[in-house]
PDB file of N, CA and C in Angstrom:
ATOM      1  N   UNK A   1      10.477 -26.852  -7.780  1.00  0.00           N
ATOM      2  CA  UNK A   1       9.875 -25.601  -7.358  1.00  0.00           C
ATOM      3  C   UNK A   1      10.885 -24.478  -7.600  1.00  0.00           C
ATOM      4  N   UNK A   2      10.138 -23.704  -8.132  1.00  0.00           N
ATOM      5  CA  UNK A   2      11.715 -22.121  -8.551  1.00  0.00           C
ATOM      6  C   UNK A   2      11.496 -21.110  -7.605  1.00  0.00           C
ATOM      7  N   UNK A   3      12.296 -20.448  -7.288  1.00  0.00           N
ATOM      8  CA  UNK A   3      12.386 -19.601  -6.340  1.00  0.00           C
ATOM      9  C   UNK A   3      11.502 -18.726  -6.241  1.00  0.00           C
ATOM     10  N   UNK A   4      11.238 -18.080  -7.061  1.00  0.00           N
ATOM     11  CA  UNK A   4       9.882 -16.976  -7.261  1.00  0.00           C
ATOM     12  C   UNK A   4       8.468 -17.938  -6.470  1.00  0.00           C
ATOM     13  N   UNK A   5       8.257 -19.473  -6.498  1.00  0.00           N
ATOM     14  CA  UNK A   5       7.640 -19.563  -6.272  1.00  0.00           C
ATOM     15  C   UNK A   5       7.721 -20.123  -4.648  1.00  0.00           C
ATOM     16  N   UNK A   6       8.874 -20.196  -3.742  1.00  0.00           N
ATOM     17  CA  UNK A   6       8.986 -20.715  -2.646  1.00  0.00           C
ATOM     18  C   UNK A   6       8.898 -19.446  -1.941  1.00  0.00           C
ATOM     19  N   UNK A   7       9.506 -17.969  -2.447  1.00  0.00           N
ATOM     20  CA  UNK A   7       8.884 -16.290  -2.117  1.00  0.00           C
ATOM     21  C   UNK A   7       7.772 -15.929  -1.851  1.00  0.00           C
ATOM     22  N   UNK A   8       7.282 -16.708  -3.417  1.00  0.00           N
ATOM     23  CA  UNK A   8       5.882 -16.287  -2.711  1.00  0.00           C
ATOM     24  C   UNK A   8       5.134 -16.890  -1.610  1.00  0.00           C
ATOM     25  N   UNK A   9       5.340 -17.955  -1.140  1.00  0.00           N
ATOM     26  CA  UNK A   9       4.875 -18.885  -0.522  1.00  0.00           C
ATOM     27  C   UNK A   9       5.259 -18.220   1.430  1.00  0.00           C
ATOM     28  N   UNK A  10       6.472 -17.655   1.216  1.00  0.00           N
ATOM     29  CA  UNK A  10       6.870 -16.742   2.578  1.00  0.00           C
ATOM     30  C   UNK A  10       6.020 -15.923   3.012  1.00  0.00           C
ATOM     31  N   UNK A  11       5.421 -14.887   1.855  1.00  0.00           N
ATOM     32  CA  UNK A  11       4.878 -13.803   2.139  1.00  0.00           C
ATOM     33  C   UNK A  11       3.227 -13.763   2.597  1.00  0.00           C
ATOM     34  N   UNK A  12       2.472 -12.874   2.886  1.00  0.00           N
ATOM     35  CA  UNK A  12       1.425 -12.511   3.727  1.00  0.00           C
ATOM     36  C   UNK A  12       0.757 -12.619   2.358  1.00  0.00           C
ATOM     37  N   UNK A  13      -0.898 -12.357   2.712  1.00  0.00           N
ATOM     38  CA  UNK A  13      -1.818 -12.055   1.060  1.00  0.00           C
ATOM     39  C   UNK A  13      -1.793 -10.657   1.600  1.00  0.00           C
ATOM     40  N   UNK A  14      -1.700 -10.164   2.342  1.00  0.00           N
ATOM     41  CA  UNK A  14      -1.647  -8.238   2.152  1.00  0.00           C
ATOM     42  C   UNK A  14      -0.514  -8.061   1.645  1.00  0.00           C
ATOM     43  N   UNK A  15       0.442  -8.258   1.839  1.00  0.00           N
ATOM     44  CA  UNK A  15       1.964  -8.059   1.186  1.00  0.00           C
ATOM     45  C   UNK A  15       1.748  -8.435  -0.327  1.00  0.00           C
ATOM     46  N   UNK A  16       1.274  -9.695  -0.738  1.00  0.00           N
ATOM     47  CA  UNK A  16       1.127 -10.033  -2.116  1.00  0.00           C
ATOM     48  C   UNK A  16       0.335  -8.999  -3.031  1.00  0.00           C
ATOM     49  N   UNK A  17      -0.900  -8.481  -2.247  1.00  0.00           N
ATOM     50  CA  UNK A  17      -1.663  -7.647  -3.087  1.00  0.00           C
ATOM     51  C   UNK A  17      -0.996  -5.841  -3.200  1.00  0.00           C
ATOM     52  N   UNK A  18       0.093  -5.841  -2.464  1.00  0.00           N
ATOM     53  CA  UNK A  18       1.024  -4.366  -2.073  1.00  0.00           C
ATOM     54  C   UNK A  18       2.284  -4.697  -3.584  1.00  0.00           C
ATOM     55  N   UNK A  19       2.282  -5.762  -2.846  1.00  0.00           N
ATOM     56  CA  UNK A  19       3.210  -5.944  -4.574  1.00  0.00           C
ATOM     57  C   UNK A  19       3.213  -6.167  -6.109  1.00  0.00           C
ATOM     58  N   UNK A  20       1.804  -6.536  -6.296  1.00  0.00           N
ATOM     59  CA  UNK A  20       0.802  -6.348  -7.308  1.00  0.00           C
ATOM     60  C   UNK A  20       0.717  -5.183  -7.643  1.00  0.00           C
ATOM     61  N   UNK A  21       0.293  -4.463  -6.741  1.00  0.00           N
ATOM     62  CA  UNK A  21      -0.427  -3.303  -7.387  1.00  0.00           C
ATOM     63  C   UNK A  21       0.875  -2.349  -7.078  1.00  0.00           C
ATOM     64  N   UNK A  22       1.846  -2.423  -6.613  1.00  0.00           N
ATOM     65  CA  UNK A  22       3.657  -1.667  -7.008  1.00  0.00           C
ATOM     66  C   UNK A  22       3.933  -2.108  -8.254  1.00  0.00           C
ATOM     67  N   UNK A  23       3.557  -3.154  -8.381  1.00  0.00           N
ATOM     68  CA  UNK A  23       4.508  -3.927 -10.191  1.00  0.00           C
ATOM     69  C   UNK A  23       3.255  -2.930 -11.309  1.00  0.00           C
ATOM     70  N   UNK A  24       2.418  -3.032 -10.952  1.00  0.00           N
ATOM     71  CA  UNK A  24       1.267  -2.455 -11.858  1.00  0.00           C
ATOM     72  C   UNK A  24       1.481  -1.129 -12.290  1.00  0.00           C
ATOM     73  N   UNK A  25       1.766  -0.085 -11.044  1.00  0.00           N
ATOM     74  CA  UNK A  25       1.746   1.329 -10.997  1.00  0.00           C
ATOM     75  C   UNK A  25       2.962   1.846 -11.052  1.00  0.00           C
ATOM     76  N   UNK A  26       4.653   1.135 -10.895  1.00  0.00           N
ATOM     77  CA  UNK A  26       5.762   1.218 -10.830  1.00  0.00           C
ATOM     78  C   UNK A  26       5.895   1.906 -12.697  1.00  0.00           C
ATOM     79  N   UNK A  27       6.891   2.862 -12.500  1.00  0.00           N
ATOM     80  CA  UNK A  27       7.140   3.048 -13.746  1.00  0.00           C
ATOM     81  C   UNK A  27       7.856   1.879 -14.874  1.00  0.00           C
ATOM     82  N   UNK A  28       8.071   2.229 -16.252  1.00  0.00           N
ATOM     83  CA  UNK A  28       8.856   0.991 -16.759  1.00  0.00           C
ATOM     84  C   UNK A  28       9.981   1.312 -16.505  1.00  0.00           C
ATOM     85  N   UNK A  29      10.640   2.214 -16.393  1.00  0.00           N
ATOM     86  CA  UNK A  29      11.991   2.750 -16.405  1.00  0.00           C
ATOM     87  C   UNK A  29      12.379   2.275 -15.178  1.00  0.00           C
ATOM     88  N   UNK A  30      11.894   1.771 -14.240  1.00  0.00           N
ATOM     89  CA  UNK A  30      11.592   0.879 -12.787  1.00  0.00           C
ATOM     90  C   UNK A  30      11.833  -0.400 -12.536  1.00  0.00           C
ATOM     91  N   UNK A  31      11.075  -1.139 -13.777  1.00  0.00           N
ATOM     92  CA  UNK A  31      11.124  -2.723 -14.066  1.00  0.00           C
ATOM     93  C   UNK A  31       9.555  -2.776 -13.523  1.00  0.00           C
ATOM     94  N   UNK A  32       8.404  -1.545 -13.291  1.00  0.00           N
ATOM     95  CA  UNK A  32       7.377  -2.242 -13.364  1.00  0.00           C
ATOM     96  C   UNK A  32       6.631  -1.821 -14.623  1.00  0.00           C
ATOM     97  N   UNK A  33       5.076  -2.206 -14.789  1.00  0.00           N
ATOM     98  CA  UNK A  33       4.415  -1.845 -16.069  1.00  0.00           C
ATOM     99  C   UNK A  33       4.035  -0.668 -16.514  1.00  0.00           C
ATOM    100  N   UNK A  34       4.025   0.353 -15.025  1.00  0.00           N
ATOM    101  CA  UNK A  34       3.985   1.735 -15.500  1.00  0.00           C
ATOM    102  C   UNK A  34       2.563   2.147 -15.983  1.00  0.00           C
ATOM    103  N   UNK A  35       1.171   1.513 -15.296  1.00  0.00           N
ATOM    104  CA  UNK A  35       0.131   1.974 -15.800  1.00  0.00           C
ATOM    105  C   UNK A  35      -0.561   2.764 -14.687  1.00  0.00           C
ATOM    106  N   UNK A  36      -0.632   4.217 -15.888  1.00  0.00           N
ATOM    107  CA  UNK A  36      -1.067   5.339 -15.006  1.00  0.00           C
ATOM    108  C   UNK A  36      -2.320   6.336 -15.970  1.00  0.00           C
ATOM    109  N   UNK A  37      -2.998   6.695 -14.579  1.00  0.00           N
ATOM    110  CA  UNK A  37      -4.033   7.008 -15.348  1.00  0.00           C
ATOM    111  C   UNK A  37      -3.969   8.393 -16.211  1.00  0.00           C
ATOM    112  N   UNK A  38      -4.793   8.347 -17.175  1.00  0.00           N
ATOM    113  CA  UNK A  38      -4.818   9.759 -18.087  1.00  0.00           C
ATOM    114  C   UNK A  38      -3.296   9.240 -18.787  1.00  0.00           C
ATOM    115  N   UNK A  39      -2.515   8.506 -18.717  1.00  0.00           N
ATOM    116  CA  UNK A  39      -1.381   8.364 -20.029  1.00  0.00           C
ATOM    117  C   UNK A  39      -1.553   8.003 -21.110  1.00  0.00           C
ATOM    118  N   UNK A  40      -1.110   8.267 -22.314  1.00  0.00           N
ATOM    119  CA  UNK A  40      -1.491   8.266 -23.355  1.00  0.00           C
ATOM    120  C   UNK A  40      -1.190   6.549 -23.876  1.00  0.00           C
ATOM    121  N   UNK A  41      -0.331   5.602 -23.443  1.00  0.00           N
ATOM    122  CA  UNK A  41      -0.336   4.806 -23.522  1.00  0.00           C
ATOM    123  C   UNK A  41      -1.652   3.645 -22.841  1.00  0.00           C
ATOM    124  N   UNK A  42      -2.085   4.059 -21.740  1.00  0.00           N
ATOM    125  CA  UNK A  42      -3.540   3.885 -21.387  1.00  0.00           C
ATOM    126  C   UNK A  42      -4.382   4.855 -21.518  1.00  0.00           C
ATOM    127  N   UNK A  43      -5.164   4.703 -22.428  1.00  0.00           N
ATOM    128  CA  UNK A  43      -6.512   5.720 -22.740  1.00  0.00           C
ATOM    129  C   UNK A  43      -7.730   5.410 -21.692  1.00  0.00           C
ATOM    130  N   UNK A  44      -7.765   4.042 -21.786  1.00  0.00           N
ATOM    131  CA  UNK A  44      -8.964   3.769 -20.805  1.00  0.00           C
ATOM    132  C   UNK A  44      -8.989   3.026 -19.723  1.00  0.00           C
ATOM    133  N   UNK A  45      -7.421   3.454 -19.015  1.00  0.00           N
ATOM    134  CA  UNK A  45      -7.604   3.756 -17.081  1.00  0.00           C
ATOM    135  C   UNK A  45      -7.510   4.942 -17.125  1.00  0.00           C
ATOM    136  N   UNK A  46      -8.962   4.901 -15.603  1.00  0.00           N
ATOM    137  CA  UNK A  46      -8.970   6.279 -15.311  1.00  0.00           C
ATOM    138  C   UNK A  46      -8.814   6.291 -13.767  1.00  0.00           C
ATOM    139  N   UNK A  47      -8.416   5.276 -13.314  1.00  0.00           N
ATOM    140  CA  UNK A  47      -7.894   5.214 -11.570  1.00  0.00           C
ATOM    141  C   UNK A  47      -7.248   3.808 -11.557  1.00  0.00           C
ATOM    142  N   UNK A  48      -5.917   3.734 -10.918  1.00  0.00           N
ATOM    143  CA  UNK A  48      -6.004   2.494 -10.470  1.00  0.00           C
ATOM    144  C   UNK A  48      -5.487   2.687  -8.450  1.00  0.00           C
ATOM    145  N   UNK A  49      -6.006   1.815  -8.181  1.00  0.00           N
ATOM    146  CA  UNK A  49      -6.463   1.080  -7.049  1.00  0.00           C
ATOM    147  C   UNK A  49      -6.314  -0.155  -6.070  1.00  0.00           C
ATOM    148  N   UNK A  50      -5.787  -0.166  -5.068  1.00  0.00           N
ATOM    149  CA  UNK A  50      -5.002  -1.584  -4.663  1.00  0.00           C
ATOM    150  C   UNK A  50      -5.980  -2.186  -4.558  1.00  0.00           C
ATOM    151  N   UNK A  51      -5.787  -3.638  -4.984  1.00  0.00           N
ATOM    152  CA  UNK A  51      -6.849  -4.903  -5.272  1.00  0.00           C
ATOM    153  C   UNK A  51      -7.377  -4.990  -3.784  1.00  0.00           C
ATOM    154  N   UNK A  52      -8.862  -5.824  -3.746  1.00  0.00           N
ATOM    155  CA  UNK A  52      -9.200  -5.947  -2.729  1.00  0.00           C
ATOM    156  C   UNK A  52      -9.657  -7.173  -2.862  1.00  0.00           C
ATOM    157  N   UNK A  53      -9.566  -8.546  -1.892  1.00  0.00           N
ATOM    158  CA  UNK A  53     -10.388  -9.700  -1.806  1.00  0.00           C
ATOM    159  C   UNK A  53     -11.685  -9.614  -1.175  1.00  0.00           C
ATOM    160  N   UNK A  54     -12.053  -9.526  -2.169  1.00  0.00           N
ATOM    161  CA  UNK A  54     -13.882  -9.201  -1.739  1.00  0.00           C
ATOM    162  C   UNK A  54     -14.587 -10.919  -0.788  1.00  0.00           C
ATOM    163  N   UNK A  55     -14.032 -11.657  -1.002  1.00  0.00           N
ATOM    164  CA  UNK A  55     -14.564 -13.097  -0.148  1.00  0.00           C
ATOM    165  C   UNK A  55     -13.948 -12.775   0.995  1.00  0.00           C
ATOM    166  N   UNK A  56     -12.549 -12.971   1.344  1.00  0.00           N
ATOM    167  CA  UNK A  56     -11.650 -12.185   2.310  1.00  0.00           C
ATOM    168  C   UNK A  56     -11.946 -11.262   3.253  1.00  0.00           C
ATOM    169  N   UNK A  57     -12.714 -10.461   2.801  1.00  0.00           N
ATOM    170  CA  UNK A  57     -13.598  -9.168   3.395  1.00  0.00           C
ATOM    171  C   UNK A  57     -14.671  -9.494   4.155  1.00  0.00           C
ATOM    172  N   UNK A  58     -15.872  -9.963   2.973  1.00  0.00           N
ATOM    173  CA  UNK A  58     -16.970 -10.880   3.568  1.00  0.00           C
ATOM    174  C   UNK A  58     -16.750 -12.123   5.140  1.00  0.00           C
ATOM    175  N   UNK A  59     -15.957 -12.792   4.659  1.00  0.00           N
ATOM    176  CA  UNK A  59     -15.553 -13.816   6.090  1.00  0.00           C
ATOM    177  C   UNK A  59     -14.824 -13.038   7.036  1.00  0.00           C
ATOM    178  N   UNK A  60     -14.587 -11.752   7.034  1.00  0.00           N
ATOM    179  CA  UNK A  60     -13.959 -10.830   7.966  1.00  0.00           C
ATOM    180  C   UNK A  60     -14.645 -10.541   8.539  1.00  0.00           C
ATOM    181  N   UNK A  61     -15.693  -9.827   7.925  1.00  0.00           N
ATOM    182  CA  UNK A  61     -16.919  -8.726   8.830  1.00  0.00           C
ATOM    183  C   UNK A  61     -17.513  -9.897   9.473  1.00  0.00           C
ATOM    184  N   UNK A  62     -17.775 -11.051   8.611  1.00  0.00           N
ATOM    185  CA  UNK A  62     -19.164 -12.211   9.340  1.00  0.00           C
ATOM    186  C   UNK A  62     -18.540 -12.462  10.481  1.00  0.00           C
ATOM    187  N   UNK A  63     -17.034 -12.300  10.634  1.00  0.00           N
ATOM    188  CA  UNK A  63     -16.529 -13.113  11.506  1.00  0.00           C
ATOM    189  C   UNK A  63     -16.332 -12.332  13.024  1.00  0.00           C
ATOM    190  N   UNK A  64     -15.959 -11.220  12.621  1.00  0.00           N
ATOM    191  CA  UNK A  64     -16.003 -10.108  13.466  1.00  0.00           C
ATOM    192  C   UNK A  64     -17.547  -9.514  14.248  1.00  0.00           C
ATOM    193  N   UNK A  65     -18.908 -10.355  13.034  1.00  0.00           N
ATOM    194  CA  UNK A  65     -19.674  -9.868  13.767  1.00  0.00           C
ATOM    195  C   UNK A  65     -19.836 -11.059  14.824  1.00  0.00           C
ATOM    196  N   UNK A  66     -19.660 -12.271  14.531  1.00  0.00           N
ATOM    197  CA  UNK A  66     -19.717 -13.068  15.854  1.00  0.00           C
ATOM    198  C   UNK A  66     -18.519 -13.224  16.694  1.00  0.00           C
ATOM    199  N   UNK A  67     -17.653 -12.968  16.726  1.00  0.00           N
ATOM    200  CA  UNK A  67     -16.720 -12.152  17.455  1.00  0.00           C
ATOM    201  C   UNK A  67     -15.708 -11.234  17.558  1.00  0.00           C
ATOM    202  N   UNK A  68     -15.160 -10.900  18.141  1.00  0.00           N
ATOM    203  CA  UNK A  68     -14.231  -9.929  18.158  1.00  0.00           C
ATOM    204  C   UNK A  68     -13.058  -9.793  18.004  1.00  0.00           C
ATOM    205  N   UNK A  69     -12.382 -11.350  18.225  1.00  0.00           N
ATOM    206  CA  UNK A  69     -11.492 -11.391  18.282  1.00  0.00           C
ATOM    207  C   UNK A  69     -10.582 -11.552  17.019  1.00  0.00           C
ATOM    208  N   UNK A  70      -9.381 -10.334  16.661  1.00  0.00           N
ATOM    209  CA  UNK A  70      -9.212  -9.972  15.206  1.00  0.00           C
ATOM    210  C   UNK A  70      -7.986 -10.668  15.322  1.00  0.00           C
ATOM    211  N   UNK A  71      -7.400 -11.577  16.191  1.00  0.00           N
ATOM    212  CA  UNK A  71      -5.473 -12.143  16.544  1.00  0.00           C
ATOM    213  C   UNK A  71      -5.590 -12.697  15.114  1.00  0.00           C
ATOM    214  N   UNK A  72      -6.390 -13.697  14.511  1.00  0.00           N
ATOM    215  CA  UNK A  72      -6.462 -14.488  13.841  1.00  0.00           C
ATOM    216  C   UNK A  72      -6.360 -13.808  12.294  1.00  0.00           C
ATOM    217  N   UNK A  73      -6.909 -12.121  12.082  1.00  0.00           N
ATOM    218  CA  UNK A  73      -6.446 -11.796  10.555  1.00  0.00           C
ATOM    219  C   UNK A  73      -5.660 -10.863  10.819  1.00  0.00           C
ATOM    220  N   UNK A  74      -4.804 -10.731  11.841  1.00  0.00           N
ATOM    221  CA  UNK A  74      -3.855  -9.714  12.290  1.00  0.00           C
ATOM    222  C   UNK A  74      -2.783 -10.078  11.147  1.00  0.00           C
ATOM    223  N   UNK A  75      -1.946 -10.744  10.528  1.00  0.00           N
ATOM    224  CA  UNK A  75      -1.190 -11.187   9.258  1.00  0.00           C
ATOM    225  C   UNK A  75      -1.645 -10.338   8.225  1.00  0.00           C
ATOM    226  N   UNK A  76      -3.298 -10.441   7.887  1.00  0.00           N
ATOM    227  CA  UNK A  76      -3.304  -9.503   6.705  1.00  0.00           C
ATOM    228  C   UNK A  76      -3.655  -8.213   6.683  1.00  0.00           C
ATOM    229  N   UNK A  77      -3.954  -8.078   8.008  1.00  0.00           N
ATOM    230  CA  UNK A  77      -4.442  -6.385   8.680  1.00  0.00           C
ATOM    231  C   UNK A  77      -2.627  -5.904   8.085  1.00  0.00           C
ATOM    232  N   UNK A  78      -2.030  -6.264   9.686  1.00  0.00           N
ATOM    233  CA  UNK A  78      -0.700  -5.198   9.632  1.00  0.00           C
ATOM    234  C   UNK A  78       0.374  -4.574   9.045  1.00  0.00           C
ATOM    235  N   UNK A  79       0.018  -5.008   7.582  1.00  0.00           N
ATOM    236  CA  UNK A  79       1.137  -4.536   6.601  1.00  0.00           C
ATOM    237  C   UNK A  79       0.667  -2.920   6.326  1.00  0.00           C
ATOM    238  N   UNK A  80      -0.890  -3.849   5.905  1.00  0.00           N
ATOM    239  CA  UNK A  80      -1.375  -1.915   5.221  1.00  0.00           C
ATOM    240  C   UNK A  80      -1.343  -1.183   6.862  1.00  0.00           C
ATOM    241  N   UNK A  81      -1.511  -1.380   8.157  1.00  0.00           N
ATOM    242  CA  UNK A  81      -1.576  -0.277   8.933  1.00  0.00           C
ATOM    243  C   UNK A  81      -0.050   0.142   9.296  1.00  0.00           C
ATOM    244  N   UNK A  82       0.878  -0.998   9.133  1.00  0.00           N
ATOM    245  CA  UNK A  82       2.546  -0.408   9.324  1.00  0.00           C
ATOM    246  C   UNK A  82       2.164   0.702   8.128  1.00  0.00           C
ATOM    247  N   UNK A  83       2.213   0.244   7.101  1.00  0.00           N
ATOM    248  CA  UNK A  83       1.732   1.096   6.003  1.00  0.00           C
ATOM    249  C   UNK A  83       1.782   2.459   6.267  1.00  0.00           C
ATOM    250  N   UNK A  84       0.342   2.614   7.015  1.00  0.00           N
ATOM    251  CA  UNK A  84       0.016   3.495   6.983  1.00  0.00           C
ATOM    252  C   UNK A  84       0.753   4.597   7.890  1.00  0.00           C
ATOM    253  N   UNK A  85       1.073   4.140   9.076  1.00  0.00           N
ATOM    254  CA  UNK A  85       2.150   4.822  10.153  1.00  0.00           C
ATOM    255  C   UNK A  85       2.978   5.793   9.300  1.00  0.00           C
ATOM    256  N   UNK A  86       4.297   4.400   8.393  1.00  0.00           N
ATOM    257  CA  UNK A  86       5.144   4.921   7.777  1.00  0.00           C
ATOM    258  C   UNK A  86       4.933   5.993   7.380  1.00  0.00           C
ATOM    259  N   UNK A  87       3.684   6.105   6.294  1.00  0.00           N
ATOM    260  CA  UNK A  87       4.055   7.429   5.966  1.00  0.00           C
ATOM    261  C   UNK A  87       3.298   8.549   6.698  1.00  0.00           C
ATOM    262  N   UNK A  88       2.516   8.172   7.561  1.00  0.00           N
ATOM    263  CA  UNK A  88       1.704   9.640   8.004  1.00  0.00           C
ATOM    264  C   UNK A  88       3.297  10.305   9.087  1.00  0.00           C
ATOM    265  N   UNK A  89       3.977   9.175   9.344  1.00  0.00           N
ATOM    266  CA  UNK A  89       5.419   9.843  10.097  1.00  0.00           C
ATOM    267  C   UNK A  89       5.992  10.453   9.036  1.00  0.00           C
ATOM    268  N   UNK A  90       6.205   9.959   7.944  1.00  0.00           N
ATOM    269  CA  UNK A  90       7.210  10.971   6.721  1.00  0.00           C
ATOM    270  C   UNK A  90       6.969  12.079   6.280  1.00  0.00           C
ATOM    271  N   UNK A  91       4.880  12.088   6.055  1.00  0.00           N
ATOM    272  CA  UNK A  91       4.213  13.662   6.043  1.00  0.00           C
ATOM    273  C   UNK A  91       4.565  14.465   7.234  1.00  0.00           C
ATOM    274  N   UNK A  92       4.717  13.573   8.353  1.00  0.00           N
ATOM    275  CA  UNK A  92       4.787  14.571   9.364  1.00  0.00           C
ATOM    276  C   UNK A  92       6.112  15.127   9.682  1.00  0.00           C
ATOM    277  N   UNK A  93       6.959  15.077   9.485  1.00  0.00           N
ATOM    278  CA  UNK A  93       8.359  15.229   8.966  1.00  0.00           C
ATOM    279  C   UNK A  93       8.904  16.203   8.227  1.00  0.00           C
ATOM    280  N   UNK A  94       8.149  15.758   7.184  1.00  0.00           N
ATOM    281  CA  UNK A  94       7.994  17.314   6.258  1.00  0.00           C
ATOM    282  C   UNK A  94       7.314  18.296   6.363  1.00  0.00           C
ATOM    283  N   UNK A  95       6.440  18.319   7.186  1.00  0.00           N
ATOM    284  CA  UNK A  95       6.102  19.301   7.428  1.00  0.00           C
ATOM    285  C   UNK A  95       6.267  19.888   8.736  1.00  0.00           C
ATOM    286  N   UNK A  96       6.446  19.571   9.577  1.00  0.00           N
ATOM    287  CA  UNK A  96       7.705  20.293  10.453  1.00  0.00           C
ATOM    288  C   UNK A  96       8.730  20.658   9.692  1.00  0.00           C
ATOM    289  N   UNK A  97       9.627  20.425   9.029  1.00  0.00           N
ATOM    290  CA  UNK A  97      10.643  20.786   8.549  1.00  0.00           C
ATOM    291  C   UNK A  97      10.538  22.113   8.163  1.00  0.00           C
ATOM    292  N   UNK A  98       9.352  22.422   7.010  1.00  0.00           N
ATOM    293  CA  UNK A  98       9.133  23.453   6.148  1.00  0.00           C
ATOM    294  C   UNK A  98       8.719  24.873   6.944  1.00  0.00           C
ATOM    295  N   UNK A  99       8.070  25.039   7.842  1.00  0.00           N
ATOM    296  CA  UNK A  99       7.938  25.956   8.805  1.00  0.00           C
ATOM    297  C   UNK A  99       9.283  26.226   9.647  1.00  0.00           C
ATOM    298  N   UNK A 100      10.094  25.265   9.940  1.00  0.00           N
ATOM    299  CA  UNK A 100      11.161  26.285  10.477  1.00  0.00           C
ATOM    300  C   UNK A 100      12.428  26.359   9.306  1.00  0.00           C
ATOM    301  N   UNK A 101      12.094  26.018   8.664  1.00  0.00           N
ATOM    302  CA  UNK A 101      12.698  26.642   6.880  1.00  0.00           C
ATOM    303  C   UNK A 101      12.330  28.077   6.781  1.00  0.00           C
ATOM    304  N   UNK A 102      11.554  28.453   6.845  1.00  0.00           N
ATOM    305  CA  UNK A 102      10.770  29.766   6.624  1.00  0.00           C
ATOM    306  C   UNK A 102      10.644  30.428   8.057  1.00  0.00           C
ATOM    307  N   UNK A 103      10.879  30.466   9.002  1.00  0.00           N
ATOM    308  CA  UNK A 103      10.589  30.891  10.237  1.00  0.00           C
ATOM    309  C   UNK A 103      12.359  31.575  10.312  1.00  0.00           C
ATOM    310  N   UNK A 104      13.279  30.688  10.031  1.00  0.00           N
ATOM    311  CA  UNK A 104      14.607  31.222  10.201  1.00  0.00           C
ATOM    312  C   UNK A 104      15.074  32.564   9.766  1.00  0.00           C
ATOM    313  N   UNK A 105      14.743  32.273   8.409  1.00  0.00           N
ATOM    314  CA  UNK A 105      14.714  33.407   7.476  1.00  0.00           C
ATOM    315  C   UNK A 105      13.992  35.042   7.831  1.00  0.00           C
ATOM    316  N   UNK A 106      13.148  34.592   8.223  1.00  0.00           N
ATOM    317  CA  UNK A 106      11.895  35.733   8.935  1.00  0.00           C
ATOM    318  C   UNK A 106      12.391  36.392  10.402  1.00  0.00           C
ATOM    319  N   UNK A 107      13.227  35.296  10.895  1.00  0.00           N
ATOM    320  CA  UNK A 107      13.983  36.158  12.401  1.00  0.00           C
ATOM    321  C   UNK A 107      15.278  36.405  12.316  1.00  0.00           C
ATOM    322  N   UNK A 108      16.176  36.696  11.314  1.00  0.00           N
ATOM    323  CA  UNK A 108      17.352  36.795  11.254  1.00  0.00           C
ATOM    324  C   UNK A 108      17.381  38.211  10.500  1.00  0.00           C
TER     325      UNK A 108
END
C-alpha cells in the first residue's frame, strides 16, 4: 500500500471532494491543473463547481426525512460549514479594517 493511498484512507469524503476540486482549480504555477473558466487554454468550461455526491445527498434527505438525527453525517457536513465560518470571519475582518482606514484620515 503507498502512502498517497493510506492518506487517503484518513480523510473525510467532504475533505476528499475540497481537494479535488483545489487540485482542479489551483493554478499550474501551484502544482494544480489550473482549469479556469473563460481561459484560453479551456474554451469549453464555462463554470467550475465543487463536485457533489448526488446518491450521498439522496440517502441524506431520505434519511433526515425519517429522522432527525444528523450525529451520524456530521463527518461530511463539518468541513464545508468550518469552511464556511473561516471565511465569512476573514470577510469580516476586512471589512472592518477598511472603514477605519478611511475614517482616520477624515478626522485628523
Amino acid at each position: 500500500m503507498s502512502i498517497a493511498t493510506e492518506s487517503i484512507g484518513s480523510i473525510s469524503p467532504a475533505e476528499r471532494i475540497r481537494l479535488v476540486h483545489q487540485h482542479v482549480t489551483t493554478s499550474t504555477k501551484d502544482g494544480g491543473l489550473g482549469v479556469t473558466p473563460g481561459a484560453v487554454e479551456w474554451p469549453r468550461v464555462s463554470s467550475v463547481f465543487i463536485l457533489h455526491d448526488h446518491d450521498y445527498n439522496d440517502c441524506l434527505i431520505s434519511s433526515w426525512k425519517a429522522e432527525l438525527d444528523i450525529s451520524s453525517h456530521l463527518d461530511s457536513i463539518k468541513d464545508h460549514v468550518s469552511f464556511h465560518f473561516v471565511n465569512n470571519q476573514s470577510i469580516q475582518s476586512i471589512l472592518a479594517t477598511d472603514p477605519s482606514n478611511g475614517l482616520l484620515p477624515y478626522l485628523s
